[in-house]
Protein backbone atom coordinates (compact mmCIF):
# COMPACT_ATOMS: atom_id res chain seq x y z
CA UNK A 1 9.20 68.13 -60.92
CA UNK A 2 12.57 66.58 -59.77
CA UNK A 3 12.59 64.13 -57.00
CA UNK A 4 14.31 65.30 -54.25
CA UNK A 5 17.27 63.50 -53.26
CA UNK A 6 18.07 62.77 -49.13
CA UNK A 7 21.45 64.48 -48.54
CA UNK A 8 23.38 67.25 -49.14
CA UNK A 9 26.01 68.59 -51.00
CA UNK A 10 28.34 70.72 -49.28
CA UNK A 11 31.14 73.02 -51.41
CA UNK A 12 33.81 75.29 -50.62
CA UNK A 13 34.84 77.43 -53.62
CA UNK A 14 37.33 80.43 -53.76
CA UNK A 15 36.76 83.44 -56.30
CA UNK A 16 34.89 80.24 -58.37
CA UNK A 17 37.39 77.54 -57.78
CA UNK A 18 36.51 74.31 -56.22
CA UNK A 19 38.31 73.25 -53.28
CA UNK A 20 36.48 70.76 -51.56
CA UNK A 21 33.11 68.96 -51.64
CA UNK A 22 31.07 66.89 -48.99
CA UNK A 23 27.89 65.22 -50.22
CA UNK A 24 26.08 64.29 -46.34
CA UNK A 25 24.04 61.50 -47.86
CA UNK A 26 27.49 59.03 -48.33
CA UNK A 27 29.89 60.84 -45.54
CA UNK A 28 31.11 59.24 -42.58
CA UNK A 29 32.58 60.95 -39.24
CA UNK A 30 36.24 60.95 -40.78
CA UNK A 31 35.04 62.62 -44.04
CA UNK A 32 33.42 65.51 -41.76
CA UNK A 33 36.68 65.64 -39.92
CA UNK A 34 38.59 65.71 -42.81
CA UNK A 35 36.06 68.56 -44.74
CA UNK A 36 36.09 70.66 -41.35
CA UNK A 37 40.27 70.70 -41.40
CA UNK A 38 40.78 71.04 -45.06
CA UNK A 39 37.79 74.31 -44.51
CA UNK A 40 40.09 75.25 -41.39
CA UNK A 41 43.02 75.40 -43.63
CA UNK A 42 41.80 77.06 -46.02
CA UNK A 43 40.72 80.04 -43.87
CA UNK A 44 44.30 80.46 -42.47
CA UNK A 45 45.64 82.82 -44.41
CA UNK A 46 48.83 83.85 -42.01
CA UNK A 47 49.22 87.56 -43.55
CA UNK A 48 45.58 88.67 -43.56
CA UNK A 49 45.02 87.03 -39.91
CA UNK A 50 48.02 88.99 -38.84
CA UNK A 51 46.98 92.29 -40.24
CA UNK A 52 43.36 91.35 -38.87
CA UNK A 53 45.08 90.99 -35.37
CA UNK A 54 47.38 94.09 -36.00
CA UNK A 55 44.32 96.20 -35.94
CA UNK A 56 43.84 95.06 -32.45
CA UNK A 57 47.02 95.60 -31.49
CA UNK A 58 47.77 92.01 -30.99
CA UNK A 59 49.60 89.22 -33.03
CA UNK A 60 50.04 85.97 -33.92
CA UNK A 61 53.17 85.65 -35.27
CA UNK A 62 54.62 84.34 -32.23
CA UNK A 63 56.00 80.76 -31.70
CA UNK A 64 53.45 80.20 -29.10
CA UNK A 65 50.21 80.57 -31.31
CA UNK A 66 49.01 77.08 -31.67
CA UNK A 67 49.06 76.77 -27.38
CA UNK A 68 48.06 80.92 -26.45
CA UNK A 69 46.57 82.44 -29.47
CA UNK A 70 46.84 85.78 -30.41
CA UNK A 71 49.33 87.85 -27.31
CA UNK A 72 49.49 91.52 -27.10
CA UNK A 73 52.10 93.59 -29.52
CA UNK A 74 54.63 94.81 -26.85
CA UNK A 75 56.64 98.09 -27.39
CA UNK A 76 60.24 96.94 -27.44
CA UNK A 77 60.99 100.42 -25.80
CA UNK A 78 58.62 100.37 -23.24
CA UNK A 79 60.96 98.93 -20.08
């Protein structure tokens, strides 16, 4: 039987790639901070968030994301 170590190991791995790792037992608040914005990152992946937001008939490619989010897709014919 193994002994069981305190801690955890936390990965983030992409079709079997290794991104990023966070073992809990040696972290300190700025290695959580850095592991949540590297994750964060990661998970922005412009095109598929716009087509996501598409389906909703919103978008984000707008230079106002960061401050409003996603806005409504206006029809430029609409007056």
């Amino acid at each position: 039987m193994q002994k069981k170590e305190p801690g955890r190991t936390i990965e983030v791995r992409v079709n079997g790639a290794l991104l990023a790792v966070l073992k809990t037992d040696t972290s300190v608040a700025a290695d959580y901070i850095s592991f949540m914005g590297f994750v964060a990152n990661a998970l922005m992946d412009k095109e598929a968030l716009e087509v996501e937001a598409n389906a909703s008939g919103k978008t984000i490619m707008h230079s106002g994301f960061a401050t409003f989010g996603s806005l409504p897709i206006s029809d430029s014919t609409d007056p």
